[in-house]
Protein backbone atom coordinates (compact mmCIF):
# COMPACT_ATOMS: atom_id res chain seq x y z
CA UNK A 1 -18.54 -5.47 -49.04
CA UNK A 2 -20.33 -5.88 -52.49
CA UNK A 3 -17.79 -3.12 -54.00
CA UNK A 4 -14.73 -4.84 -52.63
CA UNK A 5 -16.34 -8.36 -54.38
CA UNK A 6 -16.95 -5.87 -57.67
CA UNK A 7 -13.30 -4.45 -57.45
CA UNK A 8 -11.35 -7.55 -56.92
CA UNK A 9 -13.43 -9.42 -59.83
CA UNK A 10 -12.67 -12.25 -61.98
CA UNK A 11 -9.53 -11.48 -61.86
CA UNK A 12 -9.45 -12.90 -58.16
CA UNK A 13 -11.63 -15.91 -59.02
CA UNK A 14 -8.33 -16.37 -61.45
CA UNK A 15 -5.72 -15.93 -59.07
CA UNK A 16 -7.48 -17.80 -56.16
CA UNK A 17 -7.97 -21.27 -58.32
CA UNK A 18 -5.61 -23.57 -56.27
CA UNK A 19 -8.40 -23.12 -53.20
CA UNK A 20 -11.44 -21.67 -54.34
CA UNK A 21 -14.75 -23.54 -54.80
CA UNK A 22 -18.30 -23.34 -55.91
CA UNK A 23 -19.21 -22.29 -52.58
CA UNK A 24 -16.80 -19.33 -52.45
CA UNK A 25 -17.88 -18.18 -55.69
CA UNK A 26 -21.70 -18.53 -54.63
CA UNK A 27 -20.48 -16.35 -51.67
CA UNK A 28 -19.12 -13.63 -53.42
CA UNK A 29 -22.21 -13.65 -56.22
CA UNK A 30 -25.03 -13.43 -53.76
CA UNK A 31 -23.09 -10.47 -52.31
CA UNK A 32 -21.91 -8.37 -55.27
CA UNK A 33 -26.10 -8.68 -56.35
CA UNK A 34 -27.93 -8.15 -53.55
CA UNK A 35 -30.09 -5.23 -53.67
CA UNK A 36 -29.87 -4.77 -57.24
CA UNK A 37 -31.70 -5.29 -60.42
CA UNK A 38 -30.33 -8.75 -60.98
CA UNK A 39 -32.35 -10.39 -57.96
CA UNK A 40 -35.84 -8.46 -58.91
CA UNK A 41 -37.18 -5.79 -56.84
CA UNK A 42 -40.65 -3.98 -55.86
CA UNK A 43 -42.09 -0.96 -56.45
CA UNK A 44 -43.45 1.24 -53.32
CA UNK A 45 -45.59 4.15 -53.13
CA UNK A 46 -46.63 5.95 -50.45
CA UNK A 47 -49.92 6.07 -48.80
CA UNK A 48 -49.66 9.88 -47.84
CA UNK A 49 -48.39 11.97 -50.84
CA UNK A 50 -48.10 9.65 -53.60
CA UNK A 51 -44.45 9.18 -54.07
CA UNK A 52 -42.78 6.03 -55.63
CA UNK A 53 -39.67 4.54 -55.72
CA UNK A 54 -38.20 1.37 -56.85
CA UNK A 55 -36.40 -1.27 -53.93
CA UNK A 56 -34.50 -3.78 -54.90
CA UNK A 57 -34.78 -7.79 -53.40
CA UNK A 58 -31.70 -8.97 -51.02
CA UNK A 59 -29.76 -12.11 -51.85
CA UNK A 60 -30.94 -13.81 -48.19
CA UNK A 61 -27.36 -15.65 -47.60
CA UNK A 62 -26.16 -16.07 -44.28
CA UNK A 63 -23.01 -14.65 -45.06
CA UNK A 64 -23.75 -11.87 -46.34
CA UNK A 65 -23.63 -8.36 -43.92
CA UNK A 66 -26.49 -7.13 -45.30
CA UNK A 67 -29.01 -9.83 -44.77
CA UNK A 68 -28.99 -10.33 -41.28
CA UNK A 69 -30.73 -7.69 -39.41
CA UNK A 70 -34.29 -9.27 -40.31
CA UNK A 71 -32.98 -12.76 -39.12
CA UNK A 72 -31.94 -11.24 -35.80
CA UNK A 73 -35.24 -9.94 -35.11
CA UNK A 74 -36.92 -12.85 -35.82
CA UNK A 75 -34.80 -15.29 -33.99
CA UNK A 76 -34.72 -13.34 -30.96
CA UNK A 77 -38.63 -12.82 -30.97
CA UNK A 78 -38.72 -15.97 -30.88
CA UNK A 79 -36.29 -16.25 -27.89
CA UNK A 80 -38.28 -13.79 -26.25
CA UNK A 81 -40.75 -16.24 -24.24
CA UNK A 82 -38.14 -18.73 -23.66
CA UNK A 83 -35.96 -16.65 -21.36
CA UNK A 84 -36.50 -17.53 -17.61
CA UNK A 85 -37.06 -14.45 -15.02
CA UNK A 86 -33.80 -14.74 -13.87
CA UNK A 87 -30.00 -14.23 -14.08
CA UNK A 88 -27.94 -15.27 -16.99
CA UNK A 89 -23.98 -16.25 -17.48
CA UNK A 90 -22.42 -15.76 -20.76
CA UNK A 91 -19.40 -18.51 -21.33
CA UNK A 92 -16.87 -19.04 -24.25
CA UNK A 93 -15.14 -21.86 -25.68
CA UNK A 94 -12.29 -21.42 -27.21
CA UNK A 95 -10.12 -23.90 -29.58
CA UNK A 96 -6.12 -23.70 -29.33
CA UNK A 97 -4.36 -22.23 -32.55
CA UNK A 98 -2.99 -25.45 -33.00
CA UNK A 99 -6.61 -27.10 -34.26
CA UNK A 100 -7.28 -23.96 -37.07
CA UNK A 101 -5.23 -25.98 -39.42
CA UNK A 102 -7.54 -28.94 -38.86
CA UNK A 103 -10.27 -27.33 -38.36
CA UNK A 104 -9.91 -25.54 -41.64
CA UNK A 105 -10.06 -28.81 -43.85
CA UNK A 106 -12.65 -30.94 -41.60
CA UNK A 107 -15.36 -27.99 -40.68
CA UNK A 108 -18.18 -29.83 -40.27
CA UNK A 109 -16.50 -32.56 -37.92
CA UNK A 110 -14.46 -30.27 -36.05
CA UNK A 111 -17.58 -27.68 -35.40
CA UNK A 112 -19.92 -30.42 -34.93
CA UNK A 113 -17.50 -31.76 -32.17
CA UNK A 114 -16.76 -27.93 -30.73
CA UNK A 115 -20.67 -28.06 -30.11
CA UNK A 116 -20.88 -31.27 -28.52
CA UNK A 117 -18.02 -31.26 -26.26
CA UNK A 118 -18.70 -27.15 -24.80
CA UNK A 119 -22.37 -28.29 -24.01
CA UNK A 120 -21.65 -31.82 -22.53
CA UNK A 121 -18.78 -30.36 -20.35
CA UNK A 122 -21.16 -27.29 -19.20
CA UNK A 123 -23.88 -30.03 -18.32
CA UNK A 124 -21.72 -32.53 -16.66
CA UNK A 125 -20.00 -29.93 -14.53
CA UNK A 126 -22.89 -27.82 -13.59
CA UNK A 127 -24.64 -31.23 -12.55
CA UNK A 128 -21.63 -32.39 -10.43
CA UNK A 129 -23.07 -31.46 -6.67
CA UNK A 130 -19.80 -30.13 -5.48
CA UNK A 131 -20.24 -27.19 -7.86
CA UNK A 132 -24.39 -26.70 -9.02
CA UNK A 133 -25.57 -30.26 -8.36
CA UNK A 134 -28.19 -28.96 -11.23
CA UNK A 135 -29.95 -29.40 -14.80
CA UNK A 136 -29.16 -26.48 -16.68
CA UNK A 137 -30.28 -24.74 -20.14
CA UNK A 138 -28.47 -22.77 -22.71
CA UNK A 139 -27.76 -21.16 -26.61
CA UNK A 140 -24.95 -21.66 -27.79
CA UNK A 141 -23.49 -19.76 -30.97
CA UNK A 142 -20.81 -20.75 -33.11
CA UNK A 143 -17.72 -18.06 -34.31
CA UNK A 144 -14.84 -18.90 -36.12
CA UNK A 145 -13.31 -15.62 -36.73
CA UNK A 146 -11.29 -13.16 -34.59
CA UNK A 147 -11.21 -8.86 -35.18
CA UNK A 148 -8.35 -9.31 -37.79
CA UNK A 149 -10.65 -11.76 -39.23
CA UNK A 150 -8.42 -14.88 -38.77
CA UNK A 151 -9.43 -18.28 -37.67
CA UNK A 152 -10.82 -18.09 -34.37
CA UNK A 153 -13.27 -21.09 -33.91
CA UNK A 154 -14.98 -20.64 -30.61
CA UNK A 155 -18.49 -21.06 -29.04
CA UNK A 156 -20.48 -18.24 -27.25
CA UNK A 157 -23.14 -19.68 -24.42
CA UNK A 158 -25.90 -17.49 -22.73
CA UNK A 159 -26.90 -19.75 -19.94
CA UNK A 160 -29.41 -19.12 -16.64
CA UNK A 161 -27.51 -18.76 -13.84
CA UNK A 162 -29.20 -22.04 -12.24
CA UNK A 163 -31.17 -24.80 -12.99
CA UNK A 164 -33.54 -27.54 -12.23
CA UNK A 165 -32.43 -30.03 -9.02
CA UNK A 166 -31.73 -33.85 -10.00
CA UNK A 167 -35.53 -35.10 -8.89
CA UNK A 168 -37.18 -31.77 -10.74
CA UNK A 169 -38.77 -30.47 -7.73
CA UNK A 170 -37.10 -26.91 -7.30
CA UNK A 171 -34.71 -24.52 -8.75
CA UNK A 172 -31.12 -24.05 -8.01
CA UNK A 173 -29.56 -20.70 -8.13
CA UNK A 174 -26.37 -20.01 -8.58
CA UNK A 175 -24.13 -17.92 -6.17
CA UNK A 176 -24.38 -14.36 -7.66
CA UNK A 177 -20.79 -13.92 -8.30
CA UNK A 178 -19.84 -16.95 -9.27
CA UNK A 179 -21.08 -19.96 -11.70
CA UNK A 180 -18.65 -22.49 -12.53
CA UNK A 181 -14.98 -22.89 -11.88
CA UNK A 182 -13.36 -21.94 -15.55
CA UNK A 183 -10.48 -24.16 -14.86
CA UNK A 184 -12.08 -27.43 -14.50
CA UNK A 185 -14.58 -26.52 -17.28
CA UNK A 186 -11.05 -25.96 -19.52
CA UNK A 187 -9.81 -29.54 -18.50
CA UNK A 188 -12.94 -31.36 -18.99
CA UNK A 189 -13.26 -29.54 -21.93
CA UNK A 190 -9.93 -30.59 -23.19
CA UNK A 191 -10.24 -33.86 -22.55
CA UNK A 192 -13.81 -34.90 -24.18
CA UNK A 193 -12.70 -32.77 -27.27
CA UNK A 194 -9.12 -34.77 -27.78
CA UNK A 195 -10.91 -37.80 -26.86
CA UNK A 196 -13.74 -36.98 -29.96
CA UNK A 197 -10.75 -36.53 -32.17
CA UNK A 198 -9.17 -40.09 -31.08
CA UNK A 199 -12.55 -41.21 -31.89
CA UNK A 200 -12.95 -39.79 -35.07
CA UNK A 201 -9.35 -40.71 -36.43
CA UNK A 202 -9.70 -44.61 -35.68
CA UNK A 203 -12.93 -44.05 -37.66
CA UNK A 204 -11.13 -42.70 -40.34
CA UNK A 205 -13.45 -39.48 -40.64
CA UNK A 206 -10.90 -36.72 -40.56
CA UNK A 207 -9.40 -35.39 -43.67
CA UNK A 208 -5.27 -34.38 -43.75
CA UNK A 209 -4.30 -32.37 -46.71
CA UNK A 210 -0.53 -30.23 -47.08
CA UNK A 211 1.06 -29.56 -44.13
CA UNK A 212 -1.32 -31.83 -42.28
CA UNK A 213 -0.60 -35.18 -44.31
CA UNK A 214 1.89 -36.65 -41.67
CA UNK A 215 -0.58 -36.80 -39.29
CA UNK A 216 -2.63 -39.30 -41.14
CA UNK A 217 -0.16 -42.12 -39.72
CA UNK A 218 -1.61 -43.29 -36.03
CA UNK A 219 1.92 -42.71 -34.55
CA UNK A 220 1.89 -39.02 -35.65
CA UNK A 221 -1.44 -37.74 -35.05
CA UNK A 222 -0.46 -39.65 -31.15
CA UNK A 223 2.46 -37.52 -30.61
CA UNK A 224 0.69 -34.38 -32.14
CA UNK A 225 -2.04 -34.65 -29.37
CA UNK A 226 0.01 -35.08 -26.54
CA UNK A 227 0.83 -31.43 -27.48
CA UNK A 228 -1.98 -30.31 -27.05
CA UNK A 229 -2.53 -31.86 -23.44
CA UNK A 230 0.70 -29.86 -22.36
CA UNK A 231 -1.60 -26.71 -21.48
CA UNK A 232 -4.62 -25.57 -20.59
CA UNK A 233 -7.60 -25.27 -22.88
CA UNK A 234 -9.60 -21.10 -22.83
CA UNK A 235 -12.58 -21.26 -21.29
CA UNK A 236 -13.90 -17.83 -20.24
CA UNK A 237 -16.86 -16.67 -18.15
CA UNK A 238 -18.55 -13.81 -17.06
CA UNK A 239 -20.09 -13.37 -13.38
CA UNK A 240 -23.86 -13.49 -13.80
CA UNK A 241 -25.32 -10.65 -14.81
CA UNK A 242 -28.79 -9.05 -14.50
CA UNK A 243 -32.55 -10.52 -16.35
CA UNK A 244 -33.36 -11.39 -19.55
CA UNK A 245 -33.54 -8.41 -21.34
CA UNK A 246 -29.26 -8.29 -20.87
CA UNK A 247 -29.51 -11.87 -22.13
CA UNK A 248 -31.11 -10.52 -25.37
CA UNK A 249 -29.00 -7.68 -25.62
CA UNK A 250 -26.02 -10.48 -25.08
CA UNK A 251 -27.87 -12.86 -27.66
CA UNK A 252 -27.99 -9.68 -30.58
CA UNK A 253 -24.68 -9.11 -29.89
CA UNK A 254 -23.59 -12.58 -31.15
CA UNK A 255 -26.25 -15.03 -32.64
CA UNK A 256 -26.53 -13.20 -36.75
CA UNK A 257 -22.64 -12.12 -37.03
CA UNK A 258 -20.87 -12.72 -40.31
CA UNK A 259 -17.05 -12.35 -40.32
CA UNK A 260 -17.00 -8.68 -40.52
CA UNK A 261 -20.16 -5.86 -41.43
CA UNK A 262 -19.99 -3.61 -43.36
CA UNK A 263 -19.91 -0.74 -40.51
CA UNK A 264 -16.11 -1.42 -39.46
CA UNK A 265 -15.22 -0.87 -43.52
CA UNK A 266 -13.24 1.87 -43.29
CA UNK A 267 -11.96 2.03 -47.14
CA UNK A 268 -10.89 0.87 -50.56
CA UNK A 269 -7.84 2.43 -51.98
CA UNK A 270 -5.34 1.12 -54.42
CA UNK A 271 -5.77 -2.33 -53.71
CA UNK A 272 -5.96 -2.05 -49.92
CA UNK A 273 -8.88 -2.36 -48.05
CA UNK A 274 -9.06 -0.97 -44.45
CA UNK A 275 -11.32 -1.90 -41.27
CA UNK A 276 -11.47 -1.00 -38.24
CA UNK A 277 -10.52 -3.63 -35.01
CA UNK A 278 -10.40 -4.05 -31.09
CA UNK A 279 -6.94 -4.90 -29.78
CA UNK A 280 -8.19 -7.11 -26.80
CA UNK A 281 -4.35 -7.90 -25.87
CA UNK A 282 -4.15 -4.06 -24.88
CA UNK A 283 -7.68 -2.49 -23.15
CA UNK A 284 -9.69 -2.92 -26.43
CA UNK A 285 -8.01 -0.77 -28.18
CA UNK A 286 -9.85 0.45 -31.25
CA UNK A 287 -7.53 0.41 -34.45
CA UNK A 288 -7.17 0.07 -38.52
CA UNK A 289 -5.85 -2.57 -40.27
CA UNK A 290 -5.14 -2.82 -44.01
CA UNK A 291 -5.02 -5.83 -46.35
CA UNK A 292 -4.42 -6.29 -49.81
CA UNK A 293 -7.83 -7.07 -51.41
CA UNK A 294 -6.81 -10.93 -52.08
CA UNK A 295 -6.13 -11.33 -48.81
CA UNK A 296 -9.13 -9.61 -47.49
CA UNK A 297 -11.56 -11.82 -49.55
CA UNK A 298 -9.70 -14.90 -48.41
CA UNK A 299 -9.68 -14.36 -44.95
CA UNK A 300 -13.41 -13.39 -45.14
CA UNK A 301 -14.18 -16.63 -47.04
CA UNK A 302 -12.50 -18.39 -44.33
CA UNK A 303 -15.47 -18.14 -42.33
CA UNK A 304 -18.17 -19.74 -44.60
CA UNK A 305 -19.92 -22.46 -42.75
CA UNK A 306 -20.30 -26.35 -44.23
CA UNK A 307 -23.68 -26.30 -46.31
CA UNK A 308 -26.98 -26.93 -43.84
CA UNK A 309 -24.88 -26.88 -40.78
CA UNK A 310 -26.89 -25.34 -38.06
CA UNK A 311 -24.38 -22.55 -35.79
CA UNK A 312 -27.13 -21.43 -33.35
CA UNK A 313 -28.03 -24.67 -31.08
CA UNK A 314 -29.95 -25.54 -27.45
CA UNK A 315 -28.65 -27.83 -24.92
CA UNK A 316 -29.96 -29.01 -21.19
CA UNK A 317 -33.61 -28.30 -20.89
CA UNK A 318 -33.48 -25.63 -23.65
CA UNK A 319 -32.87 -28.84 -26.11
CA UNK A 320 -35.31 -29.37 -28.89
CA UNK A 321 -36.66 -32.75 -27.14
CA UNK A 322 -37.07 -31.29 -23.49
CA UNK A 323 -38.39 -27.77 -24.14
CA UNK A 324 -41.89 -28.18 -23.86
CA UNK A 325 -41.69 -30.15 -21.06
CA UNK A 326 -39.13 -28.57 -19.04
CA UNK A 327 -39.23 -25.02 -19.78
CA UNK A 328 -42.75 -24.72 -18.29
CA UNK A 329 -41.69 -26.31 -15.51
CA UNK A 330 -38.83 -23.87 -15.11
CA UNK A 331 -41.19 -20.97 -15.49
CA UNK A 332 -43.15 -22.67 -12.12
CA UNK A 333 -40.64 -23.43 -10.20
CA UNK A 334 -39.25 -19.88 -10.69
CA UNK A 335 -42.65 -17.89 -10.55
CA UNK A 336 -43.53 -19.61 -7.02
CA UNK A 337 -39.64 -19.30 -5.32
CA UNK A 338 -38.46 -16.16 -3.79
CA UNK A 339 -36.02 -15.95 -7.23
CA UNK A 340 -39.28 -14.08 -8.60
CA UNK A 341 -37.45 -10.50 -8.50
CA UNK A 342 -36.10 -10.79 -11.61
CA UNK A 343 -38.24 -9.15 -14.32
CA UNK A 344 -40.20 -11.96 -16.07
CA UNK A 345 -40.56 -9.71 -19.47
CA UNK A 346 -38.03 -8.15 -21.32
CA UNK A 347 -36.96 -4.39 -21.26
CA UNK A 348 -35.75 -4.67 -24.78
CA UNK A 349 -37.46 -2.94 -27.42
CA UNK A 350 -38.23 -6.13 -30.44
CA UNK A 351 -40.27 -4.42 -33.27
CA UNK A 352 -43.29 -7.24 -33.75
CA UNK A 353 -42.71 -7.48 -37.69
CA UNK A 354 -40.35 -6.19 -40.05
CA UNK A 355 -41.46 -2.19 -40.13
CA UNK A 356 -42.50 -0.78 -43.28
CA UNK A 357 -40.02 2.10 -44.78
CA UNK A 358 -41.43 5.37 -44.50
CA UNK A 359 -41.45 7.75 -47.47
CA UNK A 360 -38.52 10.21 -47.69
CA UNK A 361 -40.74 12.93 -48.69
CA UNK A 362 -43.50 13.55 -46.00
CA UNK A 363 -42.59 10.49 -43.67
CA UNK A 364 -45.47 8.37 -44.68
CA UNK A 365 -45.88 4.64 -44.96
CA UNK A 366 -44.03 2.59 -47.98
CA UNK A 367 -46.58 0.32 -49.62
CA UNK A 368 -46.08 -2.43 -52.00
CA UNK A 369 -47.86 -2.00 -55.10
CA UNK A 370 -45.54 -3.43 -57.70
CA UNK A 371 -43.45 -6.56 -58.07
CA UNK A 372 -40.92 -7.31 -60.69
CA UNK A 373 -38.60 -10.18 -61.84
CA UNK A 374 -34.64 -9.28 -62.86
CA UNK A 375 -35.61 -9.59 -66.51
CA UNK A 376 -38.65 -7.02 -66.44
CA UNK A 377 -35.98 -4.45 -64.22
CA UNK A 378 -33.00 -4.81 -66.44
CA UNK A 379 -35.17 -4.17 -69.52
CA UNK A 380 -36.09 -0.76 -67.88
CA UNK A 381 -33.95 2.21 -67.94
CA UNK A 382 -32.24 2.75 -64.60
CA UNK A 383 -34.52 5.11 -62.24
CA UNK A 384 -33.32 8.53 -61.64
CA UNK A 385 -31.30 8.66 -58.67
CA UNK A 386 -33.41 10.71 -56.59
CA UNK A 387 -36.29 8.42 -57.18
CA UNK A 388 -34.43 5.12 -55.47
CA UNK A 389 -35.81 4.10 -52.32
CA UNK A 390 -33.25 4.86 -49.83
């Protein structure tokens, strides 16, 4: 990614004034110097034969590809203990094309509002008794891109398969093909989101730039979202599958995404840059698509998230106010029902800590024995290139 940012250079900044911001342009700097000189670095050496090298310090930015892995780990160590000994659901929540526009120019309203309205319709339909009649608990992880990297805003949920019963005495399983109906979860979906943006218009917090200005009079926006009640909203769900360590394999999958890593980069060549995507309208077909640079970087800029908003959240008894009361209480209930088959520790391999790089030389351990700022690297001459650490 940072030599597509280094190819297109200023002159993109240039040519992309009409839309750009500071933000973008933060973007695109943390990326083109990560790992390199101008963020600092260390120097290792290794506790075996001797051998040295110099590593460079990463930029840290959630958008960036190559920051992520660490983040993963941690977050889902820290998920770890929290996942119940039993089966888990995973749901989506999907906006209609119609919103991207609006979407686009009133992020943190229309994401905040994406959040709210998947978790409240999940809770008030799984308490409704002629479906779960119970309390239930969930993660839920915010997307806005699709494989050709357009705008795709949509929430993934990892939910147990159950929850707690209205007076708190037991736990409620659900049947083990089936969790919710996906149709009335689309209509009540539909219906508290449309009724957040009714709410938010007569407060005057949305924002209608270009295209979009005509909505700004009342009559307008009106007939615009009757359009949208004319069909149903995408809700998709999986049957429950098995413990918690799928639920963590399910949770990797989607909590530390950017729009695109670097691993589905196929090339750079004469202004086109190529990646590799998964035609869901056919099987999952696995294909190449190629974009003029410009149009690469925008679409991937498309994606950055509204300063300090948070994109992994926890609803039902999962929620930040309930945890330590409830989850315990889940754990109980579960440990001392006949639901106790599923494994209560996870099968999935979490290293404890970030491991230490291993020498390249005899395969010993990395240690830190050196730190230095950008100014004291860029005053040195570049290391040889068979002395970098890999």
């Amino acid at each position: 990614m940072a030599d597509i940012v280094r190819y297109a250079g200023q002159g993109f900044l240039e040519r992309s004034r009409r839309w750009i911001n500071g933000q973008h342009e933060k973007v695109l700097t943390a990326i083109l110097r990560c790992r390199t000189a101008a963020l600092g670095g260390h120097r290792d050496r290794c506790s075996g034969c001797g051998h040295s090298a110099i590593s460079y310090n990463s930029c840290r930015n959630r958008h960036c590809p190559k920051c992520q892995g660490n983040a993963r780990i941690r977050w889902l160590r820290q998920r770890e203990r929290e996942l119940l000994p039993t089966r888990y659901v995973h749901a989506v929540f999907t906006l209609p094309r119609e919103l991207a526009p609006l979407a686009l120019q009133n992020k943190r309203l229309i994401y905040g509002l994406l959040f709210r309205t998947s978790a409240a319709t999940l809770l008030e339909v799984a308490r409704d008794p002629r479906h779960l009649g119970a309390e239930i608990g969930f993660f839920s992880v915010l997307h806005t891109w699709d494989q050709r990297l357009q705008h795709h805003p949509h929430v993934h949920c990892v939910i147990a398969a159950g929850g707690l019963a209205p007076d708190h005495s037991r736990w409620i399983s659900s049947r083990r093909t089936f969790f919710l109906p996906v149709k009335v979860l689309g209509r009540v979906f539909r219906g508290k989101f449309i009724a957040g943006l009714k709410t938010a218009f007569h407060q005057g917090k949305l924002e209608f730039h270009g295209h979009l200005a005509s909505l700004s009079e009342p009559r307008s926006f009106a007939a615009w979202l009757r359009v949208l009640f004319r069909h149903d909203w995408v809700v998709y769900s999986k049957r429950p599958f098995g413990g918690p360590e799928h639920a963590l394999r399910y949770l990797g999958a989607y909590t530390h995404r950017v729009g695109i890593s670097n691993s589905r980069l196929v090339a750079l060549s004469e202004g086109q840059v190529s990646f590799r995507w998964r035609d869901s309208a056919h099987g999952n077909r696995k294909l190449v698509m190629s974009l003029p640079v410009d149009e690469f970087l925008r679409r991937f800029l498309l994606h950055l998230l509204p300063r300090g908003f948070v994109r992994i959240r926890n609803f039902g008894f999962l929620a930040n106010r309930q945890r330590a009361t409830l989850l315990p209480l889940c754990f109980s209930l579960l440990q001392s029902s006949e639901h106790r088959s599923a494994p209560a520790s996870s099968s999935l391999q979490l290293p404890r800590s970030t491991p230490l790089p291993k020498c390249p030389l005899c395969n010993g351990t990395m240690y830190v024995v050196e730190r230095f700022t950008p100014a004291q690297l860029l005053l040195r001459s570049p290391p040889q290139a068979d002395r970098r650490a890999a």
